[in-house]
PDB file of N, CA and C in Angstrom:
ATOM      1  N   UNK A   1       0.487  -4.498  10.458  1.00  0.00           N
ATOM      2  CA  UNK A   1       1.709  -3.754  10.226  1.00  0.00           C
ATOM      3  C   UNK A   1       1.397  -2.572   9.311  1.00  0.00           C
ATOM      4  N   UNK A   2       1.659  -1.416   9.707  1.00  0.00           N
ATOM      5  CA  UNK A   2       1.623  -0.393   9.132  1.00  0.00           C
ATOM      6  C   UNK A   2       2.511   0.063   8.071  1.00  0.00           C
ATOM      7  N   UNK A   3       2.900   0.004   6.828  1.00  0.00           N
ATOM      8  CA  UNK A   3       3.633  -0.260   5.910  1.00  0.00           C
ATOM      9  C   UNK A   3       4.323   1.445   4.994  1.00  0.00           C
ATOM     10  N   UNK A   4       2.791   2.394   5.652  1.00  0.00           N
ATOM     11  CA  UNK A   4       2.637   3.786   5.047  1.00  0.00           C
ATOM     12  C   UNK A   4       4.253   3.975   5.359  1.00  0.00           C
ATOM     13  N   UNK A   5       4.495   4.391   6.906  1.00  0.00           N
ATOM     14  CA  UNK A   5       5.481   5.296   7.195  1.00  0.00           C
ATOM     15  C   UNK A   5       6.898   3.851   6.529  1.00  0.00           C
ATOM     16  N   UNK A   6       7.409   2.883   6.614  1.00  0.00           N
ATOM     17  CA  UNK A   6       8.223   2.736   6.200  1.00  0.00           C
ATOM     18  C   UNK A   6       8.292   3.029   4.684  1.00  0.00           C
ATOM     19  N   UNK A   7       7.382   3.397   3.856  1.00  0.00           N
ATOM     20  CA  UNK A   7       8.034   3.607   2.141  1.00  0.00           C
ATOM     21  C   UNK A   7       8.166   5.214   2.091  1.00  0.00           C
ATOM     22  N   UNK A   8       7.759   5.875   3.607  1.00  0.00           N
ATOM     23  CA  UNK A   8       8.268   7.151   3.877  1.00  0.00           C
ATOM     24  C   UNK A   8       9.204   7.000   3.583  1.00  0.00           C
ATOM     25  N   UNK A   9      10.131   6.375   4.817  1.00  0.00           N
ATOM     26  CA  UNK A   9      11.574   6.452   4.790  1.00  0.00           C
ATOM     27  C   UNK A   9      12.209   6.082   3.709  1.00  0.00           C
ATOM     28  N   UNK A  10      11.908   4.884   2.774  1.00  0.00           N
ATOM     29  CA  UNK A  10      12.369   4.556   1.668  1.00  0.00           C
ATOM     30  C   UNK A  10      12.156   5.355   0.510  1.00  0.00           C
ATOM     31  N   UNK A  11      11.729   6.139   0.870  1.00  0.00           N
ATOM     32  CA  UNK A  11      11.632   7.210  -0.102  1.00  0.00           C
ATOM     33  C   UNK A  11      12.134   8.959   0.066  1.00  0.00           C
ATOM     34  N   UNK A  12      13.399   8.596   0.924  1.00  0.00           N
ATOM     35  CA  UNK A  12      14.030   9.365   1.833  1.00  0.00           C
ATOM     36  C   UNK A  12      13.333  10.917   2.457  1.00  0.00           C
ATOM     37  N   UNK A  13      12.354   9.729   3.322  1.00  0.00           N
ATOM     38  CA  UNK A  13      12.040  11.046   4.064  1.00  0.00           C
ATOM     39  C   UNK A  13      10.869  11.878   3.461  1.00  0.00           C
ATOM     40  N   UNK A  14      10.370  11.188   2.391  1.00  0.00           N
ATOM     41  CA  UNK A  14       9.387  12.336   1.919  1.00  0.00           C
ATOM     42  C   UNK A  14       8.018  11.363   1.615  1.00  0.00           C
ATOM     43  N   UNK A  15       6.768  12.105   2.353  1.00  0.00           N
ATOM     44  CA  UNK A  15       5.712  11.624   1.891  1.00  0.00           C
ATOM     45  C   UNK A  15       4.743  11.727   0.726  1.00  0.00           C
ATOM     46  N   UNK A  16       5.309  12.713  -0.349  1.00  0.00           N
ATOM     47  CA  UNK A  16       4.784  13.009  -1.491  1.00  0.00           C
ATOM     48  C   UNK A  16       5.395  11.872  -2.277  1.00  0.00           C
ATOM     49  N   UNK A  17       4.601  11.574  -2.747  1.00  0.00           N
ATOM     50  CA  UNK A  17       5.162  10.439  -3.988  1.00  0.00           C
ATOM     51  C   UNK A  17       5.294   8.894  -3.555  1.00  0.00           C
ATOM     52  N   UNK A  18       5.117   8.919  -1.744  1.00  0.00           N
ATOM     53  CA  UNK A  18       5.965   7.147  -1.151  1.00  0.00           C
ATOM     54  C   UNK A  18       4.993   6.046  -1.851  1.00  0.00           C
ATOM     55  N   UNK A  19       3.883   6.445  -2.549  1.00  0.00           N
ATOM     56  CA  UNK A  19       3.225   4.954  -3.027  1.00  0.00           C
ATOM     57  C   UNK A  19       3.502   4.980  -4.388  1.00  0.00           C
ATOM     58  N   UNK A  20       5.087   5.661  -5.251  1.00  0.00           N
ATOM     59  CA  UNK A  20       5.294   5.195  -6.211  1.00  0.00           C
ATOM     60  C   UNK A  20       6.545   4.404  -6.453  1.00  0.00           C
ATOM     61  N   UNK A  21       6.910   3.814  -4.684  1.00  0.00           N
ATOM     62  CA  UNK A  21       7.958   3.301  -4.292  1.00  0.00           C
ATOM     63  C   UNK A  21       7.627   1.831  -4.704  1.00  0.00           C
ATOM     64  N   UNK A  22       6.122   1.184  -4.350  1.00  0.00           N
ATOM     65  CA  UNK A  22       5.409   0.433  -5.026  1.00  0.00           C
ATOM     66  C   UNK A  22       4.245   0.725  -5.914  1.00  0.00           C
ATOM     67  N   UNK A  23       4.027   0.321  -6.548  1.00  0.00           N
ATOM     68  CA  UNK A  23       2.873   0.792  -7.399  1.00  0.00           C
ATOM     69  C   UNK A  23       1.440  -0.123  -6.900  1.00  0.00           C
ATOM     70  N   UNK A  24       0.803   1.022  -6.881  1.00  0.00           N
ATOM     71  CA  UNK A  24      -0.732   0.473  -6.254  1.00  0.00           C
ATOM     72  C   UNK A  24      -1.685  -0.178  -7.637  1.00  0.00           C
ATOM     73  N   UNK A  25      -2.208  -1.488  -7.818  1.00  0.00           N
ATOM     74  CA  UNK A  25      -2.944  -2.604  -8.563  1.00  0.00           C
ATOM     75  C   UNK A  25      -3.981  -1.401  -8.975  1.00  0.00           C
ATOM     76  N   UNK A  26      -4.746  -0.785  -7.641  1.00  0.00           N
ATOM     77  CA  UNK A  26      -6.113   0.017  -8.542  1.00  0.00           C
ATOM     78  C   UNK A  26      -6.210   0.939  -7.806  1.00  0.00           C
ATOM     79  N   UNK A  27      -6.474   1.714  -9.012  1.00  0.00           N
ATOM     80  CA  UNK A  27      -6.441   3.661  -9.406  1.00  0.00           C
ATOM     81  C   UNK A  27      -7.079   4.430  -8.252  1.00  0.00           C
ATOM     82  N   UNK A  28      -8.446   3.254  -7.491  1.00  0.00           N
ATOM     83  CA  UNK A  28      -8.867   3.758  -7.015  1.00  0.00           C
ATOM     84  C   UNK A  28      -8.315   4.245  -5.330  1.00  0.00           C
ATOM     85  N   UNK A  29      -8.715   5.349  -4.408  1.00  0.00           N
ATOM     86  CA  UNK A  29      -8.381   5.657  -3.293  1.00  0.00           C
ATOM     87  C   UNK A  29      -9.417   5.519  -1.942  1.00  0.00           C
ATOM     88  N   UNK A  30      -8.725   5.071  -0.926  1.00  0.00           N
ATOM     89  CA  UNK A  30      -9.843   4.910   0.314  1.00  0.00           C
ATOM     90  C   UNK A  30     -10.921   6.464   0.210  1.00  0.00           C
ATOM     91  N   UNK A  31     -10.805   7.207   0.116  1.00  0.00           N
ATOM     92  CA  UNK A  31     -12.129   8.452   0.392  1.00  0.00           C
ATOM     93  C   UNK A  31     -12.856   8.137  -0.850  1.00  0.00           C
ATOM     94  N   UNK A  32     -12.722   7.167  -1.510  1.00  0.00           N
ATOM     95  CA  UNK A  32     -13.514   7.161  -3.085  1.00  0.00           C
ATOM     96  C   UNK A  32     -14.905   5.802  -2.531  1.00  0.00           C
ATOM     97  N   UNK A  33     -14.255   5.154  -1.288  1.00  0.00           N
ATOM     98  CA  UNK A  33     -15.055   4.308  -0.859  1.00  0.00           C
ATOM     99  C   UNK A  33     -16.630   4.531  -0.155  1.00  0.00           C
ATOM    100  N   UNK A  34     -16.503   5.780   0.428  1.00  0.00           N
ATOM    101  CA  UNK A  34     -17.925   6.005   0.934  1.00  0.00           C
ATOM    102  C   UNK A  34     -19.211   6.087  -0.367  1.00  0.00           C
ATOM    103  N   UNK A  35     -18.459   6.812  -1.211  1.00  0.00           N
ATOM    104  CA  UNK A  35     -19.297   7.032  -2.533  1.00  0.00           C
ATOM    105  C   UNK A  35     -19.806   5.882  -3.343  1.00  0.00           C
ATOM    106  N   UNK A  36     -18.948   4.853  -3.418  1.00  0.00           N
ATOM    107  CA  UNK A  36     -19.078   3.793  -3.750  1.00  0.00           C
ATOM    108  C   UNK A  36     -20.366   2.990  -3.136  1.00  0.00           C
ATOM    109  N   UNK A  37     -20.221   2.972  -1.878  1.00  0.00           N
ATOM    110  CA  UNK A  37     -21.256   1.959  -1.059  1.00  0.00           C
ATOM    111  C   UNK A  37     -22.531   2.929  -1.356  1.00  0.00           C
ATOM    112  N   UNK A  38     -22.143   4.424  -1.085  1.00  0.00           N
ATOM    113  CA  UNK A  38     -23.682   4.629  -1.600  1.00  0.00           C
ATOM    114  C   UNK A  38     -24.143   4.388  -2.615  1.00  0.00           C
ATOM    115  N   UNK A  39     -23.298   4.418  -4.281  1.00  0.00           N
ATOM    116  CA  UNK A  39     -24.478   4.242  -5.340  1.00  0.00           C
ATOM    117  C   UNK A  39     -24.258   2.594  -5.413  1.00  0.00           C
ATOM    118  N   UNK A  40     -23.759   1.743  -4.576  1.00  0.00           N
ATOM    119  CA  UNK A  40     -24.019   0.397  -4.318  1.00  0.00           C
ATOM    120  C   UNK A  40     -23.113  -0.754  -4.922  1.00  0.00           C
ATOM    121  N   UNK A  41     -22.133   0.037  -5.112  1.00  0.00           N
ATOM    122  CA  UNK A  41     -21.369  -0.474  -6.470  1.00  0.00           C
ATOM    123  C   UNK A  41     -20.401  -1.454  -5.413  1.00  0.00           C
ATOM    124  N   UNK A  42     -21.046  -2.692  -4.931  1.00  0.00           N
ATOM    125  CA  UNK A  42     -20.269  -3.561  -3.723  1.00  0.00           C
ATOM    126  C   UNK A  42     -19.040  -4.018  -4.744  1.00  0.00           C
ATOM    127  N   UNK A  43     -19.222  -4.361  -5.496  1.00  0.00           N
ATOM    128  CA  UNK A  43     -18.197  -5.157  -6.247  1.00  0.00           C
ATOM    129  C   UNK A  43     -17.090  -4.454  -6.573  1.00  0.00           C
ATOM    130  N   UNK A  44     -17.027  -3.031  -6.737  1.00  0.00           N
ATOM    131  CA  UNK A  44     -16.110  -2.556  -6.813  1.00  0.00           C
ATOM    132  C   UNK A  44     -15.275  -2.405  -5.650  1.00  0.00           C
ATOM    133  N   UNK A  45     -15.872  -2.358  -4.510  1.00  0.00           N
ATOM    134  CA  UNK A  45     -15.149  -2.518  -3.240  1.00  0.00           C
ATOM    135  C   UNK A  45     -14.651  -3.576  -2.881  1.00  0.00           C
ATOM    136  N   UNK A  46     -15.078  -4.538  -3.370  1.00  0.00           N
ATOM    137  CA  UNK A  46     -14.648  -5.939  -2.731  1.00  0.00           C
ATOM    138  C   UNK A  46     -13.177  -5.826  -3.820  1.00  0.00           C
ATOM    139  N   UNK A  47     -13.415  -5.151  -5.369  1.00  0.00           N
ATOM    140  CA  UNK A  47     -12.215  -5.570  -5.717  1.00  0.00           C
ATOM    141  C   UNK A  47     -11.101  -4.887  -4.997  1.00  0.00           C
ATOM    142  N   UNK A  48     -11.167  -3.422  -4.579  1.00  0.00           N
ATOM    143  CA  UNK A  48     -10.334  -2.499  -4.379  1.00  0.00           C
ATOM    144  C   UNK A  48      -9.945  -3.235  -2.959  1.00  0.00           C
ATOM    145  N   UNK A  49     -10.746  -3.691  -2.494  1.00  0.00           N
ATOM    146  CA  UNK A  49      -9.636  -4.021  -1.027  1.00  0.00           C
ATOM    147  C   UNK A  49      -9.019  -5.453  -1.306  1.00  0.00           C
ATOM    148  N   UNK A  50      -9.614  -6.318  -2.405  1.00  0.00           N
ATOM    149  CA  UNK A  50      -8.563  -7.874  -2.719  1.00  0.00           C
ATOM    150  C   UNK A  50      -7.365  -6.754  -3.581  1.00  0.00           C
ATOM    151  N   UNK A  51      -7.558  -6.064  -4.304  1.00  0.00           N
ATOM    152  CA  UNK A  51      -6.276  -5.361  -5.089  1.00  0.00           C
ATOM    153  C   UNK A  51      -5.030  -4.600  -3.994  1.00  0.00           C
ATOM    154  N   UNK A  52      -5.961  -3.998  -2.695  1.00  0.00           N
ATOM    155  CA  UNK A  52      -5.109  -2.974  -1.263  1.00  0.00           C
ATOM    156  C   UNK A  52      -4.246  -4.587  -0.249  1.00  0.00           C
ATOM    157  N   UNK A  53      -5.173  -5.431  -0.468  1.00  0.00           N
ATOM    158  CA  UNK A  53      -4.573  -6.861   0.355  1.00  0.00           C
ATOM    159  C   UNK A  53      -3.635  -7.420  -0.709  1.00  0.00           C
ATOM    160  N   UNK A  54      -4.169  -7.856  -2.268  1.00  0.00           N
ATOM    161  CA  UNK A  54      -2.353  -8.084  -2.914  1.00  0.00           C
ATOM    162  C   UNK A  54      -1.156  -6.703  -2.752  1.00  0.00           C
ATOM    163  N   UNK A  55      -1.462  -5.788  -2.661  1.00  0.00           N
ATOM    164  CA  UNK A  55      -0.436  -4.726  -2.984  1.00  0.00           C
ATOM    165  C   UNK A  55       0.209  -4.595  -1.167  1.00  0.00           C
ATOM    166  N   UNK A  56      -0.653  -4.887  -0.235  1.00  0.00           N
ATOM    167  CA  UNK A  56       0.330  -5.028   1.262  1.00  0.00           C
ATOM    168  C   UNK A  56       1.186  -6.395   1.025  1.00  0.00           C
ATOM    169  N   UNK A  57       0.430  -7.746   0.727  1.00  0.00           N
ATOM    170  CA  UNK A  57       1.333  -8.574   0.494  1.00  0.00           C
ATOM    171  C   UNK A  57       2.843  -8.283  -0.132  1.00  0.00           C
ATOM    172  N   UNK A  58       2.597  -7.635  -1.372  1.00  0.00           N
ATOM    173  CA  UNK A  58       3.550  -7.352  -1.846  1.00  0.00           C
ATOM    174  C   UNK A  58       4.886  -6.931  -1.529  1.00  0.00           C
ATOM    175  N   UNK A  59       4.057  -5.514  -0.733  1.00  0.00           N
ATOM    176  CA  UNK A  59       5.229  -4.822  -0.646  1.00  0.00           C
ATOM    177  C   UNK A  59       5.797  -5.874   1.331  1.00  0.00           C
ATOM    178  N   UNK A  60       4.939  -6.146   2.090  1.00  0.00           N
ATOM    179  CA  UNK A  60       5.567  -6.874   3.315  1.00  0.00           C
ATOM    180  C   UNK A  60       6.344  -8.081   2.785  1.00  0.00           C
ATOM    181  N   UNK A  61       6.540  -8.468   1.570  1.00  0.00           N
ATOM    182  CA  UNK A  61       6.852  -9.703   0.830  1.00  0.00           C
ATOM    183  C   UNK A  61       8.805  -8.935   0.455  1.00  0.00           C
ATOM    184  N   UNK A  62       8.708  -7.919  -0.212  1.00  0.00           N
ATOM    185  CA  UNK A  62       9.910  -7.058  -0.286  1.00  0.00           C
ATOM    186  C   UNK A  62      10.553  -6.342   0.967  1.00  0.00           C
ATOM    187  N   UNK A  63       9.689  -6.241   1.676  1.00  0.00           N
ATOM    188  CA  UNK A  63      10.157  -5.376   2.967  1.00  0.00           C
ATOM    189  C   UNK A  63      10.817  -7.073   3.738  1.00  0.00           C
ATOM    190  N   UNK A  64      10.334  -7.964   3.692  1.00  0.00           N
ATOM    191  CA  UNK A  64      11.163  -8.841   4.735  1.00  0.00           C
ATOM    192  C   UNK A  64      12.094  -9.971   3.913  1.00  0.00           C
ATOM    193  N   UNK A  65      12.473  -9.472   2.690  1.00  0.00           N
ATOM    194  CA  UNK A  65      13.225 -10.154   2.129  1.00  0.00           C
ATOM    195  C   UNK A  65      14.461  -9.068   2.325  1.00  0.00           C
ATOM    196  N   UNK A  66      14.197  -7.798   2.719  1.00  0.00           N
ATOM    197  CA  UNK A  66      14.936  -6.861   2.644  1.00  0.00           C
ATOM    198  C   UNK A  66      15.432  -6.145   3.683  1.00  0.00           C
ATOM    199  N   UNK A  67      14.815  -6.374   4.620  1.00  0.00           N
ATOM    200  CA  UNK A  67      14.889  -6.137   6.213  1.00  0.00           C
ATOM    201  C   UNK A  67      15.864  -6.569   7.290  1.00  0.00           C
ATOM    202  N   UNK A  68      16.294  -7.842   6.877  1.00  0.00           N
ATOM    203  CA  UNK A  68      17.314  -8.844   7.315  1.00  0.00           C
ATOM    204  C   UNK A  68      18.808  -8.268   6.990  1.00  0.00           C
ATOM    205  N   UNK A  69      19.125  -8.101   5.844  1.00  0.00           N
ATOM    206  CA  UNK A  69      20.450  -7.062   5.684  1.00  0.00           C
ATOM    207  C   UNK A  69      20.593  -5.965   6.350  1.00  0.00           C
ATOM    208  N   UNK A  70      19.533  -4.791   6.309  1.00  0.00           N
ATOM    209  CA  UNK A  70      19.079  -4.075   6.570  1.00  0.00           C
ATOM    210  C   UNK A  70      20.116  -3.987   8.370  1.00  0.00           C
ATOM    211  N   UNK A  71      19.265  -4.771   8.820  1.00  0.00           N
ATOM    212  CA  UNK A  71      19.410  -5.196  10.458  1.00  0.00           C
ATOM    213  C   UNK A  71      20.593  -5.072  11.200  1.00  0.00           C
ATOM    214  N   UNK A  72      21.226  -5.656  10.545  1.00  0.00           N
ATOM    215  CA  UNK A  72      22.923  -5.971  10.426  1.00  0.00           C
ATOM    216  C   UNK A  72      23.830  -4.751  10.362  1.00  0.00           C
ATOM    217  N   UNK A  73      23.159  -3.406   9.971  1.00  0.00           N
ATOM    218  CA  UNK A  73      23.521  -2.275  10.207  1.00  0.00           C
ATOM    219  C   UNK A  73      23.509  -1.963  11.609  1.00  0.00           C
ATOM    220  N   UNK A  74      22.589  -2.258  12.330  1.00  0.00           N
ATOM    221  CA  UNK A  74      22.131  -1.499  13.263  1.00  0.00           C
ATOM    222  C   UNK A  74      22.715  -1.870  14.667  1.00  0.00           C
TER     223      UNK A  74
END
């Protein structure tokens, strides 16, 4: 599930700013990853994607507690 474009919308419509709709665990960003594997630094990758897998939990954890009302509009 692709999670990007819905905190679009929850963030009416605008993609500047939608990942401060949730807040991301670590600082770090996917293009920071190639650099990483080269100077070898595995561990930092392994954390950044267990930190990118709690922070989808998260927010799919709010999105379907929240989705169900939601519905009922439509």
């Amino acid at each position: 599930m692709e999670i990007k474009p819905i905190l679009v919308v929850i963030n009416n419509g605008r993609f500047k700013d939608y990942d401060k709709v949730l807040q991301k665990t670590n600082p770090l960003t996917n293009d920071k990853i190639h650099q990483l594997h080269k100077d070898g630094k595995y561990s930092e990758i392994i954390q950044y994607i267990r930190d990118e897998a709690k922070d989808f939990i998260k927010a799919y954890q709010i999105l379907k507690r929240e989705m169900p009302s939601l519905a009922k509009h439509l």
